[in-house]
Protein backbone atom coordinates (compact mmCIF):
# COMPACT_ATOMS: atom_id res chain seq x y z
CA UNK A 1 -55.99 25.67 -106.54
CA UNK A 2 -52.20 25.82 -107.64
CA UNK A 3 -52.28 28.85 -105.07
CA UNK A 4 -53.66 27.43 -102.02
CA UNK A 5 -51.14 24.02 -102.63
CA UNK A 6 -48.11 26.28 -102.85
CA UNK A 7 -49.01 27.25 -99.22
CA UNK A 8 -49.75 24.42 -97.72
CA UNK A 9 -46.48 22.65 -98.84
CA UNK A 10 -44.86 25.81 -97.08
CA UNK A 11 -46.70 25.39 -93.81
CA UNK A 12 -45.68 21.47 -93.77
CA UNK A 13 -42.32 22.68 -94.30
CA UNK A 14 -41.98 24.86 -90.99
CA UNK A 15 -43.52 22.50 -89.25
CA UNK A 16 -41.11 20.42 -89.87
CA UNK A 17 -38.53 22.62 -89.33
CA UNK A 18 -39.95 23.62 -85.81
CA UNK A 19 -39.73 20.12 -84.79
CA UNK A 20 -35.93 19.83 -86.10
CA UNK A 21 -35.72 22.96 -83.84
CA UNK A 22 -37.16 21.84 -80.42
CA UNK A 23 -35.28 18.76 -81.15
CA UNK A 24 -31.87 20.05 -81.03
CA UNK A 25 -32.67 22.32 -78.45
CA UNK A 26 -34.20 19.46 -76.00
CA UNK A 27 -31.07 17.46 -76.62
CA UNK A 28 -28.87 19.99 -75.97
CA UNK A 29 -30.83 20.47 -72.60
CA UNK A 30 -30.81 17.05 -71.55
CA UNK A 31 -27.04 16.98 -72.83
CA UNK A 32 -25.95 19.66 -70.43
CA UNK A 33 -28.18 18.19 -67.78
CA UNK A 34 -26.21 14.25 -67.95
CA UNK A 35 -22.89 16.92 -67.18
CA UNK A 36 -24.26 18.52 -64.44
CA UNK A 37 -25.16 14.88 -62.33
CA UNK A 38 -22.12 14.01 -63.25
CA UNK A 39 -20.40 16.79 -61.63
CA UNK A 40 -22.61 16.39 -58.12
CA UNK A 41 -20.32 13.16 -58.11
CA UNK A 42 -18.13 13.58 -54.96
CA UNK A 43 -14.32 13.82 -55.82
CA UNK A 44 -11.21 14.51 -53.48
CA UNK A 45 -10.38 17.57 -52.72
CA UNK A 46 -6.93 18.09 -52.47
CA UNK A 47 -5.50 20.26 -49.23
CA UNK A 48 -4.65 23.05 -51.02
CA UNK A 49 -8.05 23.54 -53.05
CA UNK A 50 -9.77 26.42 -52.09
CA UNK A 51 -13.40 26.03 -51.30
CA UNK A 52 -16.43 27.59 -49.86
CA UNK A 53 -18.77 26.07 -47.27
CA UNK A 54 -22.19 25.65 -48.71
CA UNK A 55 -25.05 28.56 -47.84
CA UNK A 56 -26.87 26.52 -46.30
CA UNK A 57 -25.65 24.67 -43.27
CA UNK A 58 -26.21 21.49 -42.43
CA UNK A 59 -28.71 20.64 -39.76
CA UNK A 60 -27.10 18.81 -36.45
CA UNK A 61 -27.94 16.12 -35.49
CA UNK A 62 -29.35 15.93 -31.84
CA UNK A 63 -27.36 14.87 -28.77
CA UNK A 64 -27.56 11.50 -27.63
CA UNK A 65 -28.07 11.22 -23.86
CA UNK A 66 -24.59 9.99 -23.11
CA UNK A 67 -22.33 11.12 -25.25
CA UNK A 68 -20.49 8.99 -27.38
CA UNK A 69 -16.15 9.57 -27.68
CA UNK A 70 -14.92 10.53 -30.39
CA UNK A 71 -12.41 7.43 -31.98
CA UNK A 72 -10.28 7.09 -34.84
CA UNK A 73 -11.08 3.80 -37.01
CA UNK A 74 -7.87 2.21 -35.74
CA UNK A 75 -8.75 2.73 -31.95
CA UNK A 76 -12.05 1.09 -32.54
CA UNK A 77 -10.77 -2.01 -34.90
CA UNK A 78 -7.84 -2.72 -32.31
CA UNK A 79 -8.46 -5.86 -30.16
CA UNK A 80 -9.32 -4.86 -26.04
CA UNK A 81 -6.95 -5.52 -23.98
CA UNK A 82 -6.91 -8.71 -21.84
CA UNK A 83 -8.24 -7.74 -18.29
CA UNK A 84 -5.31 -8.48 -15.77
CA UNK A 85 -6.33 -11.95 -13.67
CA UNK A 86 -7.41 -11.21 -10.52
CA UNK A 87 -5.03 -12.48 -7.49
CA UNK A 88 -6.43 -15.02 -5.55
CA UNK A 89 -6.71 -13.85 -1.54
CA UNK A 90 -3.56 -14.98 0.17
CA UNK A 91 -4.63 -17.97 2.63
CA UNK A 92 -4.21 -17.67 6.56
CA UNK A 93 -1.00 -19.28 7.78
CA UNK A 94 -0.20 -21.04 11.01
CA UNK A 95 3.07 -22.87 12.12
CA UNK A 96 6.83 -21.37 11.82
CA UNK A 97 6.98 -18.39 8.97
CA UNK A 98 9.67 -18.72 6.72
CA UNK A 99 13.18 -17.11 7.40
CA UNK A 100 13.57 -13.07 7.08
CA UNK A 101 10.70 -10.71 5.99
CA UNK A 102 6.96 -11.66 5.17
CA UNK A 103 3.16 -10.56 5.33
CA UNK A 104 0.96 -13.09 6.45
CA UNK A 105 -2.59 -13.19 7.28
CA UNK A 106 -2.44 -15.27 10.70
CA UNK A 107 -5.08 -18.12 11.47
CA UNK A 108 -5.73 -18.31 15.32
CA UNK A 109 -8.49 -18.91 17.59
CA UNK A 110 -9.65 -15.98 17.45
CA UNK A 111 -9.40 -15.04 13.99
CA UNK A 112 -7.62 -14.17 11.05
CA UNK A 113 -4.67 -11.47 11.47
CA UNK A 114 -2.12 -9.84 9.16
CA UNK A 115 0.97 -9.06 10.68
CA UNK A 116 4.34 -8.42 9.36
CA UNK A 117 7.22 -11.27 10.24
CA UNK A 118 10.91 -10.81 10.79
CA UNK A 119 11.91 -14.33 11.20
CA UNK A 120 16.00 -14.59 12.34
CA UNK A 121 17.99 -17.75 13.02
CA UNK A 122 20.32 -16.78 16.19
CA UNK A 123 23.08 -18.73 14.79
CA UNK A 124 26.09 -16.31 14.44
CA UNK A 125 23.44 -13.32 15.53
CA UNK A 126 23.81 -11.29 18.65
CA UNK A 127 21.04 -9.32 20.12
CA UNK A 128 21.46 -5.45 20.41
CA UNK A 129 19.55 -3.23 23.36
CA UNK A 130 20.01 0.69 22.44
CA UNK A 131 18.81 4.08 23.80
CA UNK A 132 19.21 7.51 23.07
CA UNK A 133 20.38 8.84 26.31
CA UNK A 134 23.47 7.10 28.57
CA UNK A 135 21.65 7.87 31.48
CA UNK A 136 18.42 7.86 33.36
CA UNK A 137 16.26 10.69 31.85
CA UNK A 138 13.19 12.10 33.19
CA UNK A 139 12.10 14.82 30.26
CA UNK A 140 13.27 16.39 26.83
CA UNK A 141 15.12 13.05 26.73
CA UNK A 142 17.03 11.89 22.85
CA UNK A 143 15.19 10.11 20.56
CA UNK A 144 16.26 8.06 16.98
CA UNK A 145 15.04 7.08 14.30
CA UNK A 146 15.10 2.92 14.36
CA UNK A 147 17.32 3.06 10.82
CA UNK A 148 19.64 5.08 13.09
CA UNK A 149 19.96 2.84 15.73
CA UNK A 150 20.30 -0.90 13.25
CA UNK A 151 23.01 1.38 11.28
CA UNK A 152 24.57 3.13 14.32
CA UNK A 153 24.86 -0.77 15.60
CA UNK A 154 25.97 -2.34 12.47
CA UNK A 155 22.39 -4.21 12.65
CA UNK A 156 20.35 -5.80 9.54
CA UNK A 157 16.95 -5.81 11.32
CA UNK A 158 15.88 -4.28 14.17
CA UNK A 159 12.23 -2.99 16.40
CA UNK A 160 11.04 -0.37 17.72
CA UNK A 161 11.26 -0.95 21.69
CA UNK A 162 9.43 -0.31 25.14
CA UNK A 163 6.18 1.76 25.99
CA UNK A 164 8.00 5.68 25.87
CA UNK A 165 6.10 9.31 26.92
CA UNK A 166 5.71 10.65 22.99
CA UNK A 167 6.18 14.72 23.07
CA UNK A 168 3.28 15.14 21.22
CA UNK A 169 1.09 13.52 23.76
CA UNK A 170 -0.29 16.58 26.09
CA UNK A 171 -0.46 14.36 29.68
CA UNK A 172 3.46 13.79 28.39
CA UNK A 173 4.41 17.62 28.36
CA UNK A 174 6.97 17.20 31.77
CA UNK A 175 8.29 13.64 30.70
CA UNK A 176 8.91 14.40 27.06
CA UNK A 177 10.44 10.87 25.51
CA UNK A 178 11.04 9.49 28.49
CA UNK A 179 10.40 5.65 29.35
CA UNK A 180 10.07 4.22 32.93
CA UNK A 181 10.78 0.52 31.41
CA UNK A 182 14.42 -0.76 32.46
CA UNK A 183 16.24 -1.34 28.87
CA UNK A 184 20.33 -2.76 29.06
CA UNK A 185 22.57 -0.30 26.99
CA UNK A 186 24.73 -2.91 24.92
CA UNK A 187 26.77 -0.15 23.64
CA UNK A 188 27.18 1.27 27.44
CA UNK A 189 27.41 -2.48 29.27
CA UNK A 190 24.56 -0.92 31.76
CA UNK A 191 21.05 -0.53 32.59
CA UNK A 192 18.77 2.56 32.07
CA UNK A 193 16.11 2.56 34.85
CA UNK A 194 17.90 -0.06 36.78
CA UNK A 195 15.85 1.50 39.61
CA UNK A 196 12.78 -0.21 38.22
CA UNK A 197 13.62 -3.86 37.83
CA UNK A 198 11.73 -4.64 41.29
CA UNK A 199 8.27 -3.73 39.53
CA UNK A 200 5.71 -6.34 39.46
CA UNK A 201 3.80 -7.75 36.34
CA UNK A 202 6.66 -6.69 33.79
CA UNK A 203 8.34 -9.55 31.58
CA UNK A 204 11.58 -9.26 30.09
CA UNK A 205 13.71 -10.81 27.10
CA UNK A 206 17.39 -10.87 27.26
CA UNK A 207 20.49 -12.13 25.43
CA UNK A 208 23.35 -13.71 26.71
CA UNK A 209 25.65 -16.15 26.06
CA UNK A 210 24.41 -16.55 22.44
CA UNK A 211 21.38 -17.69 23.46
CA UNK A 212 17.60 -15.83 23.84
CA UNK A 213 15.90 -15.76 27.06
CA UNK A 214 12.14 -15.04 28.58
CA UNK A 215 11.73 -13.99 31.95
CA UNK A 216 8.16 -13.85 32.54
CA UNK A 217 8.95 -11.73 36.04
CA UNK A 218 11.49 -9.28 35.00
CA UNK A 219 11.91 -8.41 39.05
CA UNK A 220 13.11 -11.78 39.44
CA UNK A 221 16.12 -11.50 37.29
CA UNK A 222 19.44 -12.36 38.73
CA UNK A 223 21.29 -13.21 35.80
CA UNK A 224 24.52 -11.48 33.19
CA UNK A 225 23.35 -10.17 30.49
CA UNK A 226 24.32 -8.18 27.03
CA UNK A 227 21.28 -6.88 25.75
CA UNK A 228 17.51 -6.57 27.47
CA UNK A 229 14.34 -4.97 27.24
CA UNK A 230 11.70 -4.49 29.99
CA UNK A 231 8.17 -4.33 28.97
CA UNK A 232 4.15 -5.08 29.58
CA UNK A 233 2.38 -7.41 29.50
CA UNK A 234 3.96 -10.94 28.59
CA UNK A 235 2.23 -13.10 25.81
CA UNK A 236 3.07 -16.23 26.27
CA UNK A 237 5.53 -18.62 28.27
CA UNK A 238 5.98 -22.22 27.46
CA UNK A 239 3.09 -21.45 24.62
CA UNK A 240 0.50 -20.35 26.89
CA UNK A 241 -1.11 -17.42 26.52
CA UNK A 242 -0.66 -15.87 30.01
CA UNK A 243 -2.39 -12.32 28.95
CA UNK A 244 -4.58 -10.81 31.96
CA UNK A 245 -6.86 -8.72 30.29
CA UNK A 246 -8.61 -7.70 33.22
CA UNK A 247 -5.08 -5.35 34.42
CA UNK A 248 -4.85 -4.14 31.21
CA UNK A 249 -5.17 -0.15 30.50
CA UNK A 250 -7.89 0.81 28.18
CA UNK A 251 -5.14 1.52 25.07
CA UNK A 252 -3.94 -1.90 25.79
CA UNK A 253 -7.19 -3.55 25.66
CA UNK A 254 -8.15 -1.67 22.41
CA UNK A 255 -7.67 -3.40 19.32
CA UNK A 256 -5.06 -1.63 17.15
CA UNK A 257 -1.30 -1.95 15.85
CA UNK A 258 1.26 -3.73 18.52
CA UNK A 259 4.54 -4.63 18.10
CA UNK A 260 6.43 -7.15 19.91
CA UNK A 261 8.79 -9.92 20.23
CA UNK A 262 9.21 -13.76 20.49
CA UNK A 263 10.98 -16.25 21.08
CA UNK A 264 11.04 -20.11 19.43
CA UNK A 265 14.14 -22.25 20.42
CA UNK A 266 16.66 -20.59 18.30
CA UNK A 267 14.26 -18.46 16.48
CA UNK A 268 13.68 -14.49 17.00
CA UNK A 269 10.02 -13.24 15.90
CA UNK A 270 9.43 -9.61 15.51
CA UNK A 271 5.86 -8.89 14.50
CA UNK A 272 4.00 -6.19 14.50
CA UNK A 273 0.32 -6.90 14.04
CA UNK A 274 -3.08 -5.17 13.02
CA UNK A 275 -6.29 -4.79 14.27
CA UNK A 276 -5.51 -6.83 17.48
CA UNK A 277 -5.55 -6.47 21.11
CA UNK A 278 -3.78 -8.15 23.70
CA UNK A 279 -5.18 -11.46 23.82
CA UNK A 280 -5.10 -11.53 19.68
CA UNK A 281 -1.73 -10.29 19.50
CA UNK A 282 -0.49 -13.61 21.70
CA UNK A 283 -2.58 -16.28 19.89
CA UNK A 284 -1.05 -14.76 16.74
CA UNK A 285 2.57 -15.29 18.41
CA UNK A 286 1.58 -18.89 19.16
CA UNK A 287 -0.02 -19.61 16.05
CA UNK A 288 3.13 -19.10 14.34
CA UNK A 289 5.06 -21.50 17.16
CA UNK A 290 6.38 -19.19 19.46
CA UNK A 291 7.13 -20.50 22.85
CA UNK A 292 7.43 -17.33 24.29
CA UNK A 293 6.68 -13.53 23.92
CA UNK A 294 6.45 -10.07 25.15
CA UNK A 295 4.49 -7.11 24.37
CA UNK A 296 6.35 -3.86 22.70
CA UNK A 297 5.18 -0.48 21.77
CA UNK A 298 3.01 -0.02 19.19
CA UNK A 299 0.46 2.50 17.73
CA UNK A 300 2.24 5.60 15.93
CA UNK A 301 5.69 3.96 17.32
CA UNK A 302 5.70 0.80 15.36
CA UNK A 303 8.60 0.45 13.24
CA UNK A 304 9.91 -2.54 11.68
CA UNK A 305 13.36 -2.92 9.71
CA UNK A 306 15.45 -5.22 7.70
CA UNK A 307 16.72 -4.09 5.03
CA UNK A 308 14.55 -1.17 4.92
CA UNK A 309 11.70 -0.09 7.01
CA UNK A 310 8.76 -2.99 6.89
CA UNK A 311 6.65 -0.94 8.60
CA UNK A 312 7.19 2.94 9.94
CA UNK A 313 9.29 4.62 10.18
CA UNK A 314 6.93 5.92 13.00
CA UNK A 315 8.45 8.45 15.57
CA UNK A 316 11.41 8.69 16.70
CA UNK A 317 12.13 6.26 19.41
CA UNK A 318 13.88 6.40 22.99
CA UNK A 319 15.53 2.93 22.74
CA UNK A 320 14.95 -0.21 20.11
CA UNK A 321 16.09 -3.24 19.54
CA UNK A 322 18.72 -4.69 17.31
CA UNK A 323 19.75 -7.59 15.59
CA UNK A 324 23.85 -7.80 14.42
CA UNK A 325 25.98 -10.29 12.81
């Protein structure tokens, strides 16, 4: 009996001893475990560490439809900025413009137009006719620029003058820049074309004296002169629209750019319009109080100055008109 006790007390003995055992080693296991989380905790790598990209990559993620910019935080926390106000459209005008330059949308009869306005008081002004050649010319004749011939004059404003032949035109290739239209060389103290005042159904406007004049018969003219231009058709006399549409030439008839000039008491207008034809182009001089007014070239030869071209500079021009203190 002594025997068999001896060896059970030994048997309870490394039982317990096995149990100390898997003790220490299951703490030391769950130990090294709490240190391993700890070190899946994310820390900052400085720019200089060295590491390597995991084995496995990471999966993308699939493209949106549209795809999206790529921002940095501070783009996307700044505040939009403002949209700009939108300008309210400009109303149409009617009555006098104001002095000098502007851009107006015109209110007539027969609609809204928007021209461009050089509005001069005559008071210590003086007209200026020009022309490239000092003679009657029938082809290959000189041609300006309309700066040239306000500079050349000592002018501040000046437009481009009568109906001309352009060079590029092919029914023009034997009358290259030439005009028909009688135009008074200030510079010269003569006419070009004189030959041609007796035409019918041409109007003129002329400057003498220090005053403006319409004639709405150029052929009729008897008068002294310094400066004068010859052109087709008249506009308007005593404010009436005295356009005949039914003699006008297909180009004139056609709505387009047209440049011209009128005249209100005192008051020089040089416009040059868009999107009109004949009939437009006068009510828009007698919308804005003209009494009188005369058709000019237009189309690729519109040119407008003062101070700088308006509009153009266009092509270079046979003759223009000038306006000189």
């Amino acid at each position: 009996m002594r025997k068999f006790s001896h060896f059970s007390g030994f048997a309870d003995l490394a039982i317990i001893f096995v149990v100390i055992i898997v003790v220490a080693v299951t703490g030391f296991i769950v130990t090294k475990n709490r240190k391993q989380t700890q070190n899946l905790i994310p820390v900052e790598v400085s720019p200089t560490s060295s590491t390597q990209p995991d084995a496995t990559p990471t999966p993308e993620a699939s493209p949106s439809a549209q795809p999206s910019p790529s921002v940095s935080p501070s783009t996307i926390l700044s505040p939009l900025p403002s949209p700009k106000p939108t300008p309210s459209p400009v109303a149409a005008v009617s009555g006098p413009p104001g002095s000098g330059y502007s851009r107006v949308t015109v209110k007539t009869e027969r609609g809204n137009f928007t021209a461009s306005v050089v509005s001069i008081d005559m008071a210590g002004v003086r007209m200026v006719t020009d022309t490239g050649n000092e003679d009657n010319c029938t082809t290959d004749c000189p041609v300006r620029s309309l700066a040239d011939y306000v500079s050349s004059n000592g002018g501040f404003a000046g437009i481009n003058g009568s109906y001309f032949c352009p060079e590029t035109y092919p029914d023009c290739a034997d009358k290259k820049n030439s005009f028909d239209f009688p135009v008074y060389n200030s510079r010269l103290a003569k006419w070009i074309n004189n030959d041609k005042l007796f035409w019918n159904s041409r109007s003129m406007i002329y400057y003498d004296g220090g005053i403006m004049h319409f004639q709405r018969d150029a052929n009729s003219f008897g008068g002294s002169l310094s400066a004068g231009v010859v052109n087709y058709p008249g506009l308007l006399d005593g404010g009436n629209v005295i356009v005949d549409e039914g003699s006008l030439s297909e180009k004139q008839a056609a709505k387009g750019t047209k440049g011209g000039i009128g005249i209100r008491g005192n008051i020089v207008y040089l416009i040059i319009a868009s999107g009109v034809n004949m009939a437009d182009f006068a009510h828009v001089f007698k919308s804005l109080g003209a009494d009188s007014a005369m058709n000019l070239d237009g189309g690729g030869s519109s040119a407008l100055w003062f101070g700088g071209y308006k509009v153009g500079p266009g092509r270079a021009l046979p003759n223009a008109i000038i306006f000189a203190r």
